[in-house]
N, C-alpha and C. Protein backbone atom coordinates (compact mmCIF):
# COMPACT_ATOMS: atom_id res chain seq x y z
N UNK A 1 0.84 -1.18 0.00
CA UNK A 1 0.00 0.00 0.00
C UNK A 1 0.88 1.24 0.00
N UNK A 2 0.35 2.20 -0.63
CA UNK A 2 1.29 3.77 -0.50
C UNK A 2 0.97 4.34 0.99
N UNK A 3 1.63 5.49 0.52
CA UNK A 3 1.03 6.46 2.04
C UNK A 3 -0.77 6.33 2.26
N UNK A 4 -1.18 7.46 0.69
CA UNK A 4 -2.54 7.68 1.34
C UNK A 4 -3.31 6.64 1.69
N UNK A 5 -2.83 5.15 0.72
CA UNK A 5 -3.75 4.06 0.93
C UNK A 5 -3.47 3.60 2.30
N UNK A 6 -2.27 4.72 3.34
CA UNK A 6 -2.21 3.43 4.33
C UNK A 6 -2.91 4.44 5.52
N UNK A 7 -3.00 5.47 5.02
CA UNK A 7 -3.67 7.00 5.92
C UNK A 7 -5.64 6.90 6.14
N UNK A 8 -5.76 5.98 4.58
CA UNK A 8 -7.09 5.83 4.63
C UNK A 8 -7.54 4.98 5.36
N UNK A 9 -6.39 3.65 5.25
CA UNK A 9 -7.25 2.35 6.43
C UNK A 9 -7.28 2.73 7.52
N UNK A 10 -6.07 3.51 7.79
CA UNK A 10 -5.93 3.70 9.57
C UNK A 10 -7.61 4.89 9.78
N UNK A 11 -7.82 6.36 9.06
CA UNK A 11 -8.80 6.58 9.05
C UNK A 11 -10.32 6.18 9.43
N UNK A 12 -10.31 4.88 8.42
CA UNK A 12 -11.72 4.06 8.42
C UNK A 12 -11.43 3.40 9.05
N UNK A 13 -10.11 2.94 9.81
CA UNK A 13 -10.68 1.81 10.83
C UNK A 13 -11.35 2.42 12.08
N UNK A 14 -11.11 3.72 12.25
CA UNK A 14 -11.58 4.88 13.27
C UNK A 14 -13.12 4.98 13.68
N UNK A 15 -13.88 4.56 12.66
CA UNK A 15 -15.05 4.76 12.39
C UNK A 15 -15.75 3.80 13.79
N UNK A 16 -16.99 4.60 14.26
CA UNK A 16 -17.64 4.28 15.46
C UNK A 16 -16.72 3.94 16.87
N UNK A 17 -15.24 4.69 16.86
CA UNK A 17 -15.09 4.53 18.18
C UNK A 17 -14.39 5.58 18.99
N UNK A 18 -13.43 5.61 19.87
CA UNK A 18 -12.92 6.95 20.81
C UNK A 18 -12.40 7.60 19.49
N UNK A 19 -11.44 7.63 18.73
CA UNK A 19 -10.52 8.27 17.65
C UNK A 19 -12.02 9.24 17.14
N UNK A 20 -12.88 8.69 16.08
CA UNK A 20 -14.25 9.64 15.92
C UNK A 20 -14.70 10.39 17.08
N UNK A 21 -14.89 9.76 18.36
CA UNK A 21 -15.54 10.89 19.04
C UNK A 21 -14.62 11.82 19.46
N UNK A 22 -13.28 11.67 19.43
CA UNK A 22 -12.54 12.74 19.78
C UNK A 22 -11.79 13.83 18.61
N UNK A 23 -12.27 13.22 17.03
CA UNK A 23 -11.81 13.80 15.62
C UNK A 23 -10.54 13.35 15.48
N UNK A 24 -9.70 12.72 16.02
CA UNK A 24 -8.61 12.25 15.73
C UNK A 24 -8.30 11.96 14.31
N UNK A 25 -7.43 12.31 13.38
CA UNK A 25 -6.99 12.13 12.12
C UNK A 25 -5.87 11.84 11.59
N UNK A 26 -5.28 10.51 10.98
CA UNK A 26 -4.24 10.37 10.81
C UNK A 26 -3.85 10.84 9.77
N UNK A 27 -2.85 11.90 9.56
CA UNK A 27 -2.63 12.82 8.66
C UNK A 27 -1.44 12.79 8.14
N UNK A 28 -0.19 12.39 8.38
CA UNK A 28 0.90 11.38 7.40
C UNK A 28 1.47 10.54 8.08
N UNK A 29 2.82 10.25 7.63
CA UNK A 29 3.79 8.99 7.79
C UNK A 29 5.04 9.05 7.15
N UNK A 30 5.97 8.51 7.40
CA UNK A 30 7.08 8.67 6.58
C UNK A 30 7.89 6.77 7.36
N UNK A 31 9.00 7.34 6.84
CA UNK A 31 9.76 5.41 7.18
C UNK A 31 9.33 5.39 8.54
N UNK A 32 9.86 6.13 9.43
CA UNK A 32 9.76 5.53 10.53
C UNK A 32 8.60 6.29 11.54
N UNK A 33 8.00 7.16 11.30
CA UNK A 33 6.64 8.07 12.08
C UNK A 33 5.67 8.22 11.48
N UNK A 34 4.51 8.10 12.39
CA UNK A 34 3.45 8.59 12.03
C UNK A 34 2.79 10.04 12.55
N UNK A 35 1.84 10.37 12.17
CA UNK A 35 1.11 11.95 12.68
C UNK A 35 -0.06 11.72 12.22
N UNK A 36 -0.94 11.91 14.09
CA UNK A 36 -2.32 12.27 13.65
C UNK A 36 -2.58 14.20 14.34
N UNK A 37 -3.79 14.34 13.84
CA UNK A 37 -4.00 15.46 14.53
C UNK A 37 -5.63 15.28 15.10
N UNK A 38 -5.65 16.37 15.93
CA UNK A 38 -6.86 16.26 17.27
C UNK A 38 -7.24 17.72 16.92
N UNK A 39 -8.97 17.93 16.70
CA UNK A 39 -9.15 19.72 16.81
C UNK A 39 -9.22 19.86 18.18
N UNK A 40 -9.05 20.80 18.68
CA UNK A 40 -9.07 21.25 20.05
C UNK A 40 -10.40 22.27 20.55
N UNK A 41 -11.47 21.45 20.68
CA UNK A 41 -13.10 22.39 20.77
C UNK A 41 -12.93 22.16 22.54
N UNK A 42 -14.26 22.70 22.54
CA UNK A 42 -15.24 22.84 24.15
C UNK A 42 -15.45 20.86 24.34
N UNK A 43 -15.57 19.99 23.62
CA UNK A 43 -15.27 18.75 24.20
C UNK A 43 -14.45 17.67 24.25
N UNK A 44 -13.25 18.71 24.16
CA UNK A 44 -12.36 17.78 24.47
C UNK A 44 -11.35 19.06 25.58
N UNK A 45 -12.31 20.13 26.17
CA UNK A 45 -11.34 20.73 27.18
C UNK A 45 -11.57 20.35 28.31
N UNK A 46 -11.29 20.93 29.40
CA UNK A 46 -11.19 20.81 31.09
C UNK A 46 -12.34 21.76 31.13
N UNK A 47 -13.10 22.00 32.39
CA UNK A 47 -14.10 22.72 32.34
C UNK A 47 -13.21 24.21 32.60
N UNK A 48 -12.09 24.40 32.53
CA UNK A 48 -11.51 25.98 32.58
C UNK A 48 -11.15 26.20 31.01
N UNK A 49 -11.50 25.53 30.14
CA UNK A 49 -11.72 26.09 28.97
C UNK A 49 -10.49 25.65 27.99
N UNK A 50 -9.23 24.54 28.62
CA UNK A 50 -8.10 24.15 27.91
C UNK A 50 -8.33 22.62 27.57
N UNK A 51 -7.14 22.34 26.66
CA UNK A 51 -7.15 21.10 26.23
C UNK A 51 -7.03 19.86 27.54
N UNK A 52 -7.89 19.15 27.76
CA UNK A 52 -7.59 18.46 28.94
C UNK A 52 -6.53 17.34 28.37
N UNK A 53 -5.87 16.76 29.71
CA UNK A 53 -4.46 15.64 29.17
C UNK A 53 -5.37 14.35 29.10
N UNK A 54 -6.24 13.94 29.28
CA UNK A 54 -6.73 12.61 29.22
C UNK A 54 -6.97 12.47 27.54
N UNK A 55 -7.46 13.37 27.05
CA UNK A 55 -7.38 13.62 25.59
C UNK A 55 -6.64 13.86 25.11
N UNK A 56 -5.23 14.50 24.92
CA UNK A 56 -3.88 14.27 24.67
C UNK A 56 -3.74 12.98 25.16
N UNK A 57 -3.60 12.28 26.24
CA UNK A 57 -3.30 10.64 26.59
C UNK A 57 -4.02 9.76 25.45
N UNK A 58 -5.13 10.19 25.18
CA UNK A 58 -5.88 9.48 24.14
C UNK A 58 -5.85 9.52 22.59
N UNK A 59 -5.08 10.32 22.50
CA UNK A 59 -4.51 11.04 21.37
C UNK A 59 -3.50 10.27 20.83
N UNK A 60 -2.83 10.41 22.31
CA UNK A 60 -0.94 9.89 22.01
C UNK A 60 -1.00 8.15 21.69
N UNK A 61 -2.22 7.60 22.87
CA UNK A 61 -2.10 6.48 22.81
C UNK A 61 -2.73 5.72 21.26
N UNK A 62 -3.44 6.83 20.65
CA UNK A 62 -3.90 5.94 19.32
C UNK A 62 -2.90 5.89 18.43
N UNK A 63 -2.44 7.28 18.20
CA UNK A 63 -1.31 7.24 17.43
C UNK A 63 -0.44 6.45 17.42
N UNK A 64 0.22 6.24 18.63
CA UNK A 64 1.29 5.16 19.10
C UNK A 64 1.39 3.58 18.79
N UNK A 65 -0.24 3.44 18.63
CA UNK A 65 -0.83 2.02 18.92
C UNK A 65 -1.21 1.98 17.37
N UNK A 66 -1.52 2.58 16.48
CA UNK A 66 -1.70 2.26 14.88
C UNK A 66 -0.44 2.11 14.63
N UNK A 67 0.73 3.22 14.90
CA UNK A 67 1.82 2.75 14.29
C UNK A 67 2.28 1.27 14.37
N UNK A 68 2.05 0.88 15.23
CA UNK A 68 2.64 -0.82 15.68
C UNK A 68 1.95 -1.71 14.30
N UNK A 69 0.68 -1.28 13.70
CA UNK A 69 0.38 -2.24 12.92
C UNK A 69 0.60 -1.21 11.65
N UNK A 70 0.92 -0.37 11.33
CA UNK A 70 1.54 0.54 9.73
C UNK A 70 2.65 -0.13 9.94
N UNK A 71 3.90 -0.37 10.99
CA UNK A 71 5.02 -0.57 10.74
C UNK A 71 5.45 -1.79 11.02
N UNK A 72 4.57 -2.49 11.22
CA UNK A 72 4.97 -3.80 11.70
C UNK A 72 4.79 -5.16 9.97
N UNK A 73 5.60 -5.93 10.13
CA UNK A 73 5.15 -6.63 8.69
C UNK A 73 4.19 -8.00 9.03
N UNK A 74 3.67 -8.34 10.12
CA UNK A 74 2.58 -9.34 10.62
C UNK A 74 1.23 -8.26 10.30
N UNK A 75 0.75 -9.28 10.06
CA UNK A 75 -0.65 -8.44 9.89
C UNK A 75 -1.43 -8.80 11.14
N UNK A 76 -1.52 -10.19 11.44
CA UNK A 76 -2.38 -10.59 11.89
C UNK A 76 -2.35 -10.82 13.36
N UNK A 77 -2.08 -9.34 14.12
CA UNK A 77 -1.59 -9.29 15.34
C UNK A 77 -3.05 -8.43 16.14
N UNK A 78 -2.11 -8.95 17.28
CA UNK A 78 -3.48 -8.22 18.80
C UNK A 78 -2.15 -7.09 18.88
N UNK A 79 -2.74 -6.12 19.49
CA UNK A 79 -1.59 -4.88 19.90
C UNK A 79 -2.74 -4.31 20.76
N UNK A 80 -2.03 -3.88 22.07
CA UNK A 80 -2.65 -3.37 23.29
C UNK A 80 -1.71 -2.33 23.88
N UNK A 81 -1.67 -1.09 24.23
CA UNK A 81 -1.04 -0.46 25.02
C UNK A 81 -1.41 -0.35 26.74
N UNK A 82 -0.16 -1.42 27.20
CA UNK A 82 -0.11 -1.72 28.39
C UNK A 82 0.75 -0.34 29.27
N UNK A 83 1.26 1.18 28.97
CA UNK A 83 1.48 1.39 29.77
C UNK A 83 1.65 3.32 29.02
N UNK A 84 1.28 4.26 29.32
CA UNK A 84 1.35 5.77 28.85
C UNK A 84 1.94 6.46 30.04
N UNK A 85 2.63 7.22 29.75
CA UNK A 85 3.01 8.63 30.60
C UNK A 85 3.08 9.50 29.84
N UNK A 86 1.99 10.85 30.35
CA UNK A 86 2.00 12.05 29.80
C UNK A 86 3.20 12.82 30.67
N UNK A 87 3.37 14.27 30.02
CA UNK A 87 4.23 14.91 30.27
C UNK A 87 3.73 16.04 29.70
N UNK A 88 2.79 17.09 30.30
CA UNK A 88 1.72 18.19 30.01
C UNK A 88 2.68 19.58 30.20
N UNK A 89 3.10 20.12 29.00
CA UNK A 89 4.06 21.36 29.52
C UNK A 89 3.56 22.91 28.70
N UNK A 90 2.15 22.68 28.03
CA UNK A 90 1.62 23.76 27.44
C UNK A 90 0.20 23.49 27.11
N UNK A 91 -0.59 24.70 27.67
CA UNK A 91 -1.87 24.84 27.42
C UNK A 91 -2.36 24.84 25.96
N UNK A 92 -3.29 24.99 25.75
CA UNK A 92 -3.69 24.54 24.50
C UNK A 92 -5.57 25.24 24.38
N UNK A 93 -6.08 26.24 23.92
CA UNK A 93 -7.25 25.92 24.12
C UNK A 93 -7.85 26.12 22.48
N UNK A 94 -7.66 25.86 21.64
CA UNK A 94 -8.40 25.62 20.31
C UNK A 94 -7.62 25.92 18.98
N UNK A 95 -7.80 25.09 17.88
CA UNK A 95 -6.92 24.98 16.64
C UNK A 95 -7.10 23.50 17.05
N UNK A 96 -5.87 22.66 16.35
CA UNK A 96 -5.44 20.98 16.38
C UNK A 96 -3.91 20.96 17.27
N UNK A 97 -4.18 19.89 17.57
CA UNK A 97 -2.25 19.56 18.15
C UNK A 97 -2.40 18.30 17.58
N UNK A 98 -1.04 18.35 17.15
CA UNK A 98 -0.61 17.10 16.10
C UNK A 98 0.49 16.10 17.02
N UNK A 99 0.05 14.74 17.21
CA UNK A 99 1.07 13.67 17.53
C UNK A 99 1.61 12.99 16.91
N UNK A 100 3.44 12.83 16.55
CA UNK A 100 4.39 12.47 16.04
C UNK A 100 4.27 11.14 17.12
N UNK A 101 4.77 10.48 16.58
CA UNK A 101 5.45 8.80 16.82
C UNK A 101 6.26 8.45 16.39
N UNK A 102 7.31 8.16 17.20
CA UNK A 102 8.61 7.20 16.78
C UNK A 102 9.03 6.31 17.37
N UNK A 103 9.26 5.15 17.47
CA UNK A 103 9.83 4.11 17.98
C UNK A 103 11.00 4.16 18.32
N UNK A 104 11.26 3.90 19.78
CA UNK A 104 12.70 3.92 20.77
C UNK A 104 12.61 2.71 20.54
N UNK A 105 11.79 1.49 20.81
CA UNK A 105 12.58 0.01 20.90
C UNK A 105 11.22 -0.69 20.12
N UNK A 106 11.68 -1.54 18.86
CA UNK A 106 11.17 -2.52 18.60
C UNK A 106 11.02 -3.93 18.66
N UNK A 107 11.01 -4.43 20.05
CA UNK A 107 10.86 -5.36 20.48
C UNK A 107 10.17 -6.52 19.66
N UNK A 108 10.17 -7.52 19.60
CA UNK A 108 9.10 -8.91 19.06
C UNK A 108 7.53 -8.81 19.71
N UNK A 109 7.57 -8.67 21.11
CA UNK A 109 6.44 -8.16 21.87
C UNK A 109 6.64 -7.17 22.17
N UNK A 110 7.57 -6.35 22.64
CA UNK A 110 7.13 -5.45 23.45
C UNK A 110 7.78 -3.93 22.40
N UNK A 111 6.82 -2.91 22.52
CA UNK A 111 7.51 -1.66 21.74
C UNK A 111 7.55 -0.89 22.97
N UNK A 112 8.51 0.13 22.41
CA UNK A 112 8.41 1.27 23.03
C UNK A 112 8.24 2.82 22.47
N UNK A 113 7.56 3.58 22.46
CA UNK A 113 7.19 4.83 21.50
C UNK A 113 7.31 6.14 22.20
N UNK A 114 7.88 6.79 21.35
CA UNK A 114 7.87 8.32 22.10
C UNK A 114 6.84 9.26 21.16
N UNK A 115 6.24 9.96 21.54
CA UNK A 115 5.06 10.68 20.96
C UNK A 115 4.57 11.98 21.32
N UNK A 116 5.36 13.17 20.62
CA UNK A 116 5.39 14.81 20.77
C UNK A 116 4.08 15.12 20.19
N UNK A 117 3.37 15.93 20.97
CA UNK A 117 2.13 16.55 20.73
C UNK A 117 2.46 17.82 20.45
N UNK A 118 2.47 18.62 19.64
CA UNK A 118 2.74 20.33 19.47
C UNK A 118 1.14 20.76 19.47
N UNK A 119 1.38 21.85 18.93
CA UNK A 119 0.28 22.73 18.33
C UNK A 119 0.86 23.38 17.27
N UNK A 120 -0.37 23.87 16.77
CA UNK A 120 -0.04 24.80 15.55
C UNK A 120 0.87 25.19 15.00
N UNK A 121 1.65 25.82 15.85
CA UNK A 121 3.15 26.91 16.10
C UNK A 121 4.39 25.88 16.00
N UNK A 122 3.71 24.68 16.15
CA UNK A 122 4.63 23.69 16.47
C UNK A 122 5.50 23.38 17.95
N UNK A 123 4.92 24.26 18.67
CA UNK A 123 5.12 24.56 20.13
C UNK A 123 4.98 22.90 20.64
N UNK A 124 5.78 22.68 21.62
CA UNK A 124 5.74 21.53 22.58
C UNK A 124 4.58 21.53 23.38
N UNK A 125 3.88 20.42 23.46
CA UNK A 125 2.26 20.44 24.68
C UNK A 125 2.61 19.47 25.52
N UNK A 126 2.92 18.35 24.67
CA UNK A 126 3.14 17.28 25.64
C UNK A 126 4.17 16.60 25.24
N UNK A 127 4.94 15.76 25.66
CA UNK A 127 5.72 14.47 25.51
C UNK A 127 5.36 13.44 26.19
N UNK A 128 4.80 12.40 25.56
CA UNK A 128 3.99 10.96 25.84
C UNK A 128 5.23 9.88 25.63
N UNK A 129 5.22 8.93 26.58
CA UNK A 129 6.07 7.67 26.00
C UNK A 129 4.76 6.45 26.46
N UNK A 130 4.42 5.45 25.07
CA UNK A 130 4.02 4.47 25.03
C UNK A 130 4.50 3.51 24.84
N UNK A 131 4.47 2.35 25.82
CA UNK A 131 4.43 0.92 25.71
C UNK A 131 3.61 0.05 25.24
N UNK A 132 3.78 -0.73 24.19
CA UNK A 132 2.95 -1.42 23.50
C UNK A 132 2.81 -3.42 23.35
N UNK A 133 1.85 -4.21 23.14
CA UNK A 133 2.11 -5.36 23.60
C UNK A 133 1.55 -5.68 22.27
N UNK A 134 2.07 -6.88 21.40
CA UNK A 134 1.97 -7.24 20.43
C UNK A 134 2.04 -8.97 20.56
N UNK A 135 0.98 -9.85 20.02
CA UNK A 135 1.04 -11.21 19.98
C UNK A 135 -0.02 -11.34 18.69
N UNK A 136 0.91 -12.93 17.93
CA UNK A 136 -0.01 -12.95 16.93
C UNK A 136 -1.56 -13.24 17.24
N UNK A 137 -2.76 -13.17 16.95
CA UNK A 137 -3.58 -13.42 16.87
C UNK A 137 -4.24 -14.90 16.68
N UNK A 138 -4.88 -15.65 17.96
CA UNK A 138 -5.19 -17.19 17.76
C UNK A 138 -6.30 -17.24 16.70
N UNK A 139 -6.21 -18.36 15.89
CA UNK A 139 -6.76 -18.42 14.68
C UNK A 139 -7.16 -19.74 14.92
């Protein structure tokens, strides 16, 4: 598959779950990263009117967790993220913030991902590191 054909599955696989209700969009890729972006409205803030981190956490963790199956050459795998830490260092209250993914360790099971959230400006919001769990799928 090319890029867009691989921008579209990840897209439609989105359909009816957290990624849709939160607008999440996977918006490119290159060899080794991916990037989605998040709009930043009234429901996905804190009730003081900013981007809340559970939605950045949710953000980081999709991103993190598609890449494992764009970059992985098994298809026919379970992938679970067993472990997130945010790292919240800029407010945010409307436009998109975009999450980068890159892989620190590609383990057989186990990954490890680092995942910069900016904004617009390209400003730093967050720095996320995800752990990821990968087994083939019983058939």
């Amino acid at each position: 598959m090319d890029k867009e054909q691989i921008l579209a599955y990840c897209n439609a696989a989105s359909a009816n779950t957290l990624m849709e209700t939160l607008g999440i969009e996977y918006i490119d890729l290159g060899e080794d990263w991916l990037t989605a972006r998040m709009p930043v409205t009234p429901k996905v803030h804190q009730p003081d009117g900013v981007l809340h981190g559970g939605a950045t956490a949710a953000l980081a963790e999709s991103v993190g967790s598609v890449a494992v199956f764009v970059f992985n050459k098994e298809r026919d795998v379970l992938v679970r993220g067993i472990e997130i830490t945010a790292n919240h260092l800029r407010s945010v209250s409307e436009g998109y913030v975009y999450a980068t993914t890159r892989p620190i360790h590609l383990g057989k099971s186990i990954q490890l991902w680092e995942i910069r959230v900016t904004d617009e400006k390209d400003q730093l919001v967050s720095l996320c590191k995800l752990s990821t769990y990968k087994r083939p799928l019983k058939k």
